[in-house]
C-alpha atoms as a PDB file:
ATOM      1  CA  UNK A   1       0.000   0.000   0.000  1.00  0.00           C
ATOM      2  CA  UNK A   2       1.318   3.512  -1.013  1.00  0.00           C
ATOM      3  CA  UNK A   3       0.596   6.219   1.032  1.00  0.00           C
ATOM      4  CA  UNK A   4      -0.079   9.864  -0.161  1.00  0.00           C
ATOM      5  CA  UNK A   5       0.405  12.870   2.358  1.00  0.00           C
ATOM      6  CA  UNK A   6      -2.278  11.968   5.462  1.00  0.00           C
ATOM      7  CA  UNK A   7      -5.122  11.424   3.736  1.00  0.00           C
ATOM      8  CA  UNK A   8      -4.860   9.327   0.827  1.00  0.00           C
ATOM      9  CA  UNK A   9      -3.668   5.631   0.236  1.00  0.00           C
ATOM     10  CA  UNK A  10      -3.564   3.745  -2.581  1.00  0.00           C
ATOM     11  CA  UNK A  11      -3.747  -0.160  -2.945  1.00  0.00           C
ATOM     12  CA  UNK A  12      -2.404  -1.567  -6.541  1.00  0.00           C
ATOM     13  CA  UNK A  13      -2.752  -5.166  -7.229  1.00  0.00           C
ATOM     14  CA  UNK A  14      -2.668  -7.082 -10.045  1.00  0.00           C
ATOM     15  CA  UNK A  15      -6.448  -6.030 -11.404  1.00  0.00           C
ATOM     16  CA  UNK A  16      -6.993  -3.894  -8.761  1.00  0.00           C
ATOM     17  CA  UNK A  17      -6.017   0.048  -8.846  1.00  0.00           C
ATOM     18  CA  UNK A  18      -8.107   1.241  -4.766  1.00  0.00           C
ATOM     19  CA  UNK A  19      -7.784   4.960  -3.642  1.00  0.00           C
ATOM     20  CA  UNK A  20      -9.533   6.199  -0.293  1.00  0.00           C
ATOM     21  CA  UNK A  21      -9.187   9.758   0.255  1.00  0.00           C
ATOM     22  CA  UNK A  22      -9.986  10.950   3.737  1.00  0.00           C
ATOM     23  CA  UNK A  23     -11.636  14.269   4.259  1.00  0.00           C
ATOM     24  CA  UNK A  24      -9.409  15.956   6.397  1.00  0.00           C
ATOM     25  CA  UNK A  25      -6.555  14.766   8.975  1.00  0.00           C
ATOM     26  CA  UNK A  26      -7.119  18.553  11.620  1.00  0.00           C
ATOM     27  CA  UNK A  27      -8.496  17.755  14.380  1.00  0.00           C
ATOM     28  CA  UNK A  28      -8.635  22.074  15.537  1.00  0.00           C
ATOM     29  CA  UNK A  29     -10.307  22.551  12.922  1.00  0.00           C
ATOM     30  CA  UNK A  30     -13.080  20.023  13.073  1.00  0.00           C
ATOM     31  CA  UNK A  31     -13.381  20.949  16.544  1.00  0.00           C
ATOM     32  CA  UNK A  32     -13.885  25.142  15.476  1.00  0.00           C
ATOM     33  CA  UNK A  33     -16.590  23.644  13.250  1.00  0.00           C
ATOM     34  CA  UNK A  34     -18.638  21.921  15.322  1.00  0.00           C
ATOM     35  CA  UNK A  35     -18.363  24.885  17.715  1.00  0.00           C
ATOM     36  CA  UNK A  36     -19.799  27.154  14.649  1.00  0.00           C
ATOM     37  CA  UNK A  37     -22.593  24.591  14.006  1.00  0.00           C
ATOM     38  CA  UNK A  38     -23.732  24.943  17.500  1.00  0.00           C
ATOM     39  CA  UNK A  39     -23.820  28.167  17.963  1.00  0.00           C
ATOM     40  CA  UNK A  40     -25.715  28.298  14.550  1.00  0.00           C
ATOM     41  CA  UNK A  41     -27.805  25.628  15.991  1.00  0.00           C
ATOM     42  CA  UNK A  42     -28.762  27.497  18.902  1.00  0.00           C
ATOM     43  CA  UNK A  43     -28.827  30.922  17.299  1.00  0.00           C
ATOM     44  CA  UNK A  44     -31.449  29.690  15.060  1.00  0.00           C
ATOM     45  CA  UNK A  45     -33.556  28.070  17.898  1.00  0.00           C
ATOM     46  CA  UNK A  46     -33.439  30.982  19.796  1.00  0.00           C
ATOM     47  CA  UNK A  47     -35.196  32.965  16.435  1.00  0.00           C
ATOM     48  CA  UNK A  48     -37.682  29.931  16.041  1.00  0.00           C
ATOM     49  CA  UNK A  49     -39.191  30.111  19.424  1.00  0.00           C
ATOM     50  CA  UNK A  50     -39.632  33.860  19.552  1.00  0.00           C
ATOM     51  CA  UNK A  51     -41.011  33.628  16.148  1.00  0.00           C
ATOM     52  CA  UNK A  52     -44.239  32.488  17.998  1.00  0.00           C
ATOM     53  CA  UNK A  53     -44.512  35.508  20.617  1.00  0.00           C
ATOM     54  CA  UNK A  54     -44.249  38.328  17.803  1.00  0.00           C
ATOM     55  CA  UNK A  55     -47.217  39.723  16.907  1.00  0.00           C
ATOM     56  CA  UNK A  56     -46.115  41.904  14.567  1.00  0.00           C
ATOM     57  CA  UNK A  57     -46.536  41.282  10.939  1.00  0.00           C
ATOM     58  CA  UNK A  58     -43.668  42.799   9.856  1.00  0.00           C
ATOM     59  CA  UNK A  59     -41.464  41.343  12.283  1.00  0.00           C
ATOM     60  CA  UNK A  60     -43.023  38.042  11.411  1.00  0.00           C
ATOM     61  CA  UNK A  61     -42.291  38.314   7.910  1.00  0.00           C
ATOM     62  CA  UNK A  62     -38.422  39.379   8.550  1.00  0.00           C
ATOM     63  CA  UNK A  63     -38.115  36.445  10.941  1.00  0.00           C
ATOM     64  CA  UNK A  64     -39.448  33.976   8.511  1.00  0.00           C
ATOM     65  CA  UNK A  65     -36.698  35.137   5.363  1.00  0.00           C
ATOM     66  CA  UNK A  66     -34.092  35.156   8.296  1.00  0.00           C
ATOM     67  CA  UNK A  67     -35.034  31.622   9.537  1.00  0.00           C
ATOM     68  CA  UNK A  68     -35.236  30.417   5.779  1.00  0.00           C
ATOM     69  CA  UNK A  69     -31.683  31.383   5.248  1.00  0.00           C
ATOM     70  CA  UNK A  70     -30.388  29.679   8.685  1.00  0.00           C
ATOM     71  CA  UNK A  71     -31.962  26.631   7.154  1.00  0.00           C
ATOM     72  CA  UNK A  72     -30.332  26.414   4.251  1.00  0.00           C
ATOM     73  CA  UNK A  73     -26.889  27.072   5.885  1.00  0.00           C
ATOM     74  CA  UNK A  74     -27.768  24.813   8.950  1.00  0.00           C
ATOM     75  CA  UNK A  75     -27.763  22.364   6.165  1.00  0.00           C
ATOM     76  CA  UNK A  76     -24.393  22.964   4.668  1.00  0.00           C
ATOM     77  CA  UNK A  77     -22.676  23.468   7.677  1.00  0.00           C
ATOM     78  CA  UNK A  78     -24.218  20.144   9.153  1.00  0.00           C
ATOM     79  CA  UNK A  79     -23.229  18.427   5.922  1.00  0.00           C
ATOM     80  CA  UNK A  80     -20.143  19.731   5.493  1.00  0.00           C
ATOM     81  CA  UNK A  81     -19.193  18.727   9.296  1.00  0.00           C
ATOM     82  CA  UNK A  82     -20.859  14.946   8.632  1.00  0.00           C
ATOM     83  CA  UNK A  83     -18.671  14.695   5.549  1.00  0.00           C
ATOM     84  CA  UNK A  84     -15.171  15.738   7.400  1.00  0.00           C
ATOM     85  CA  UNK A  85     -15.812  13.716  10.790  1.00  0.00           C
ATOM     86  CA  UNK A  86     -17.497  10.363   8.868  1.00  0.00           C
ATOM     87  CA  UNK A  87     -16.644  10.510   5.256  1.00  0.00           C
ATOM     88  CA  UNK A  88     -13.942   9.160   2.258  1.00  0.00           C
ATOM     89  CA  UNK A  89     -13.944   9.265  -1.002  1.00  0.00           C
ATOM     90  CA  UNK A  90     -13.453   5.894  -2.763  1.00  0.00           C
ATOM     91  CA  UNK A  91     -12.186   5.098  -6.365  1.00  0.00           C
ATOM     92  CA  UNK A  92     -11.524   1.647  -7.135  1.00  0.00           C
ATOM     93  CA  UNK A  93     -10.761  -0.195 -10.823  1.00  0.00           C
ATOM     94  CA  UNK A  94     -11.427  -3.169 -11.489  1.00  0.00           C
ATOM     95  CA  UNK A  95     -12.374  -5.153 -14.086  1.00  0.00           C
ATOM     96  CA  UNK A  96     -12.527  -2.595 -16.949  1.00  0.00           C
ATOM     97  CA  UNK A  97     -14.911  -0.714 -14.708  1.00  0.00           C
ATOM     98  CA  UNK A  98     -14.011   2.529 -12.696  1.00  0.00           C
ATOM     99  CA  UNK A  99     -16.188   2.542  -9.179  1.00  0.00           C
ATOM    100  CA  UNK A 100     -16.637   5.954  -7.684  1.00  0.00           C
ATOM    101  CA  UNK A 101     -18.494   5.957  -3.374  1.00  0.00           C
ATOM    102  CA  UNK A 102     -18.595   9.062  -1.303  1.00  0.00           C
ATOM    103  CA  UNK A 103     -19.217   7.069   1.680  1.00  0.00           C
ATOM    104  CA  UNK A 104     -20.196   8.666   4.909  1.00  0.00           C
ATOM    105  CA  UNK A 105     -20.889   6.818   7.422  1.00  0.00           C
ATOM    106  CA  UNK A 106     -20.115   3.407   5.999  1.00  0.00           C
ATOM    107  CA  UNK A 107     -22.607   4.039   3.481  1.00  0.00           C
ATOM    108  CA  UNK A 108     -23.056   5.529   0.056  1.00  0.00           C
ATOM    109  CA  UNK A 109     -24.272   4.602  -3.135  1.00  0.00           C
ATOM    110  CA  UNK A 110     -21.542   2.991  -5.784  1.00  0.00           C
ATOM    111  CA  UNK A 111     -20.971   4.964  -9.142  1.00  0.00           C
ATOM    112  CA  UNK A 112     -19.965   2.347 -11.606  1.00  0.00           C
ATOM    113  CA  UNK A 113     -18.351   3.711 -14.972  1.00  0.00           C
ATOM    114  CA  UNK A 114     -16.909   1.739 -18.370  1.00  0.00           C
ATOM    115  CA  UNK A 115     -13.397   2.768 -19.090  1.00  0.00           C
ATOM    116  CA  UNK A 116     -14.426   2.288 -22.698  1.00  0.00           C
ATOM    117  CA  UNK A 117     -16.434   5.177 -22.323  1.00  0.00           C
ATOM    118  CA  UNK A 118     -14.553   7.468 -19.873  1.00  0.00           C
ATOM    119  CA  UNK A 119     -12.575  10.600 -22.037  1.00  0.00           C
ATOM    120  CA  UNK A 120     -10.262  13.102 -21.298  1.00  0.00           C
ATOM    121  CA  UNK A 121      -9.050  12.052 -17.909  1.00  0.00           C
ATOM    122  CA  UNK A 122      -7.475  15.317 -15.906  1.00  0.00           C
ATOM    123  CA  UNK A 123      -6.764  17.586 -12.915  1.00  0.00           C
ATOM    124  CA  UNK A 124      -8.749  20.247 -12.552  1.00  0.00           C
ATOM    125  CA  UNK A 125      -6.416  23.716 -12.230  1.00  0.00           C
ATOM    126  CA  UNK A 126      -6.978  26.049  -8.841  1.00  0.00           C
ATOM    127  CA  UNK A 127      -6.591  29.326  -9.652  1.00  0.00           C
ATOM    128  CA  UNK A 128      -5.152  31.352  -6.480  1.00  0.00           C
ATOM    129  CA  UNK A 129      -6.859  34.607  -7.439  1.00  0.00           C
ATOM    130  CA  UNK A 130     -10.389  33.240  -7.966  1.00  0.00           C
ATOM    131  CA  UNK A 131     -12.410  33.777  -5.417  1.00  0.00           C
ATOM    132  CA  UNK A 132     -14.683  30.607  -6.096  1.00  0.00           C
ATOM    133  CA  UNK A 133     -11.821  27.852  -5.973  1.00  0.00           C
ATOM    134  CA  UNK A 134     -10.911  29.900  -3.123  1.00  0.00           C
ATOM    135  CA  UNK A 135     -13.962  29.093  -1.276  1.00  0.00           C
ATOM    136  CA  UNK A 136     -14.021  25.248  -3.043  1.00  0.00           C
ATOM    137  CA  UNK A 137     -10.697  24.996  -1.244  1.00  0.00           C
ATOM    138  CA  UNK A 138     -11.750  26.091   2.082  1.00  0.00           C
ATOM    139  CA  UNK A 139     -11.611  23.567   5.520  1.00  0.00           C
ATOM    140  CA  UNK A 140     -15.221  24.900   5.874  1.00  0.00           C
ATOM    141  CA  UNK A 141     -16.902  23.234   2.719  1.00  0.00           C
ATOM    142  CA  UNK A 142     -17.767  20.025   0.770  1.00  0.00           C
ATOM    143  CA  UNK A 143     -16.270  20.548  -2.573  1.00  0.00           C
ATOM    144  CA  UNK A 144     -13.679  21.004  -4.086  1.00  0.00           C
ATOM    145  CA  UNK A 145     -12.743  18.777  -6.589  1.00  0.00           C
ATOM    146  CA  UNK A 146      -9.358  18.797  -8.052  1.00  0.00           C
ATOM    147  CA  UNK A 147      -9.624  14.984 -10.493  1.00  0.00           C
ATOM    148  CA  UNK A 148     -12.181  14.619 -13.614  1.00  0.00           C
ATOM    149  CA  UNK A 149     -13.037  12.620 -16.212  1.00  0.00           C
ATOM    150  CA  UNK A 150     -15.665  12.548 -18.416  1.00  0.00           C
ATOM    151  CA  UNK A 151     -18.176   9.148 -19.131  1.00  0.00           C
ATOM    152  CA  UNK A 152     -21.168   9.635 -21.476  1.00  0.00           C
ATOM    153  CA  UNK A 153     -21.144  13.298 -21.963  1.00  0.00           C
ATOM    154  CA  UNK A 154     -20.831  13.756 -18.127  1.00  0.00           C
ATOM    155  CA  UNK A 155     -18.271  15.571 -16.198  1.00  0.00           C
ATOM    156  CA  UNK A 156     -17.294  12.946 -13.127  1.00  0.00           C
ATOM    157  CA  UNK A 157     -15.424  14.503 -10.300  1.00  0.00           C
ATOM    158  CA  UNK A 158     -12.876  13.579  -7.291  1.00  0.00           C
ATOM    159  CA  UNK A 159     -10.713  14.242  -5.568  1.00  0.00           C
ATOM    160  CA  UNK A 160     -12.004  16.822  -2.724  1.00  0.00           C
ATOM    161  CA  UNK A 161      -9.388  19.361  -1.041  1.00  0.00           C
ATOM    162  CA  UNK A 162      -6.306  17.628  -2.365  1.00  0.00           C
ATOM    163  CA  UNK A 163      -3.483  19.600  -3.174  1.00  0.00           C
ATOM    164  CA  UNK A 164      -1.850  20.002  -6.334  1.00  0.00           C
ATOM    165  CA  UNK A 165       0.812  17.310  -5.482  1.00  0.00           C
ATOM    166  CA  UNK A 166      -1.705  15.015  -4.523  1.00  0.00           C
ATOM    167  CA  UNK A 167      -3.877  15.411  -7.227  1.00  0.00           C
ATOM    168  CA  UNK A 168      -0.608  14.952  -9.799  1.00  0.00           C
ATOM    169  CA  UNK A 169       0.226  11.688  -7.804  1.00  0.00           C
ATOM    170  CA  UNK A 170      -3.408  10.271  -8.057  1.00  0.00           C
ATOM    171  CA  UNK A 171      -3.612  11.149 -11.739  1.00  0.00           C
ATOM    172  CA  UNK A 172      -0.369   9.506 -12.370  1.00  0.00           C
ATOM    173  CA  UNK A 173      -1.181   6.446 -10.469  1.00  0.00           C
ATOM    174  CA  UNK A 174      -4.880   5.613 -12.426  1.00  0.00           C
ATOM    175  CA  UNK A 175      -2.793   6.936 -15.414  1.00  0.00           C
ATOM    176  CA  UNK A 176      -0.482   4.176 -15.277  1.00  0.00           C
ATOM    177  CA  UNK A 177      -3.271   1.493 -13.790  1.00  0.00           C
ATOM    178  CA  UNK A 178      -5.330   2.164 -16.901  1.00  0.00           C
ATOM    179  CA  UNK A 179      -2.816   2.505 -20.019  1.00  0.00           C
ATOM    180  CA  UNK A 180      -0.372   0.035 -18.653  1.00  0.00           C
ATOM    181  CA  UNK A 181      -2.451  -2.513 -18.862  1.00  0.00           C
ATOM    182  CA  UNK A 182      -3.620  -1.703 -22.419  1.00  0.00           C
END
């Protein structure tokens, strides 16, 4: 087994190419975010429950947009914080078939792909001035995807938070699993 910075190991075999890439290895900073999705948590409760001793219609109304917002972030910050305490990303070949999980929580549904119909296999390039891959990049999201390849007119990506290295060494390593055996 090869083993790729903290968070990524790769298993080659004879028909077998396996990658696991964990979410993240800092502790700190899972910590900080669990501290941000309580006070979120709480924040929001606080709003719900005096949501129903305001009598005021305009009040109500601002209440309702505010508490529609701290829903939708609830949700991303909850997800995010599942995905970096419980999750991986899986990639495994085998068989002329690339199989793609994003398990979390020992469970996830299996992506299965043909390598006779996967194209234009590459890393996707991080620009340091954009503020969107900026953000992608970021501890405090799911996302990020730095791998791609494209099956049936689809864009398929991988490879969340990894670093350029990383995301050159994975490449490299399906790279060779795939046209070395060919």
């Amino acid at each position: 087994m090869k083993v790729i910075g903290k968070r990524i190991s790769i298993l080659h075999k004879e028909n077998l190419l396996s990658i696991v890439i964990l979410p993240t290895t800092d502790k700190k900073k899972l910590n900080l975010m669990f501290l941000w999705l309580f006070a979120w948590t709480v924040c929001g409760v606080i709003v719900l429950v005096n949501y129903f001793k305001m009598y005021d219609k305009d009040t109500r109304v601002f209440m309702m947009v505010y508490l529609a917002f701290w829903a939708y972030f609830e949700f991303k910050i909850a997800r995010a914080f599942m995905w970096k305490r419980n999750g991986k990303e899986k990639i495994w070949i085998q068989n002329d078939t690339i199989h793609y999980q994003r398990e979390l929580n020992k469970k996830g549904k299996v992506k299965e792909y043909s390598l006779n119909l996967v194209d234009d296999f590459k890393i996707i390039d991080v620009s340091n001035t954009s503020w969107a891959d900026n953000i992608n990049q970021s501890f405090w999201v799911k996302g990020g995807e730095r791998l791609e390849f494209i099956s049936q007119g689809r864009a398929i990506r991988f490879g969340m938070q990894i670093n350029d290295e990383e995301a050159r060494s994975v490449f490299n390593e399906i790279n060779k699993f795939i046209f070395g055996k060919k």
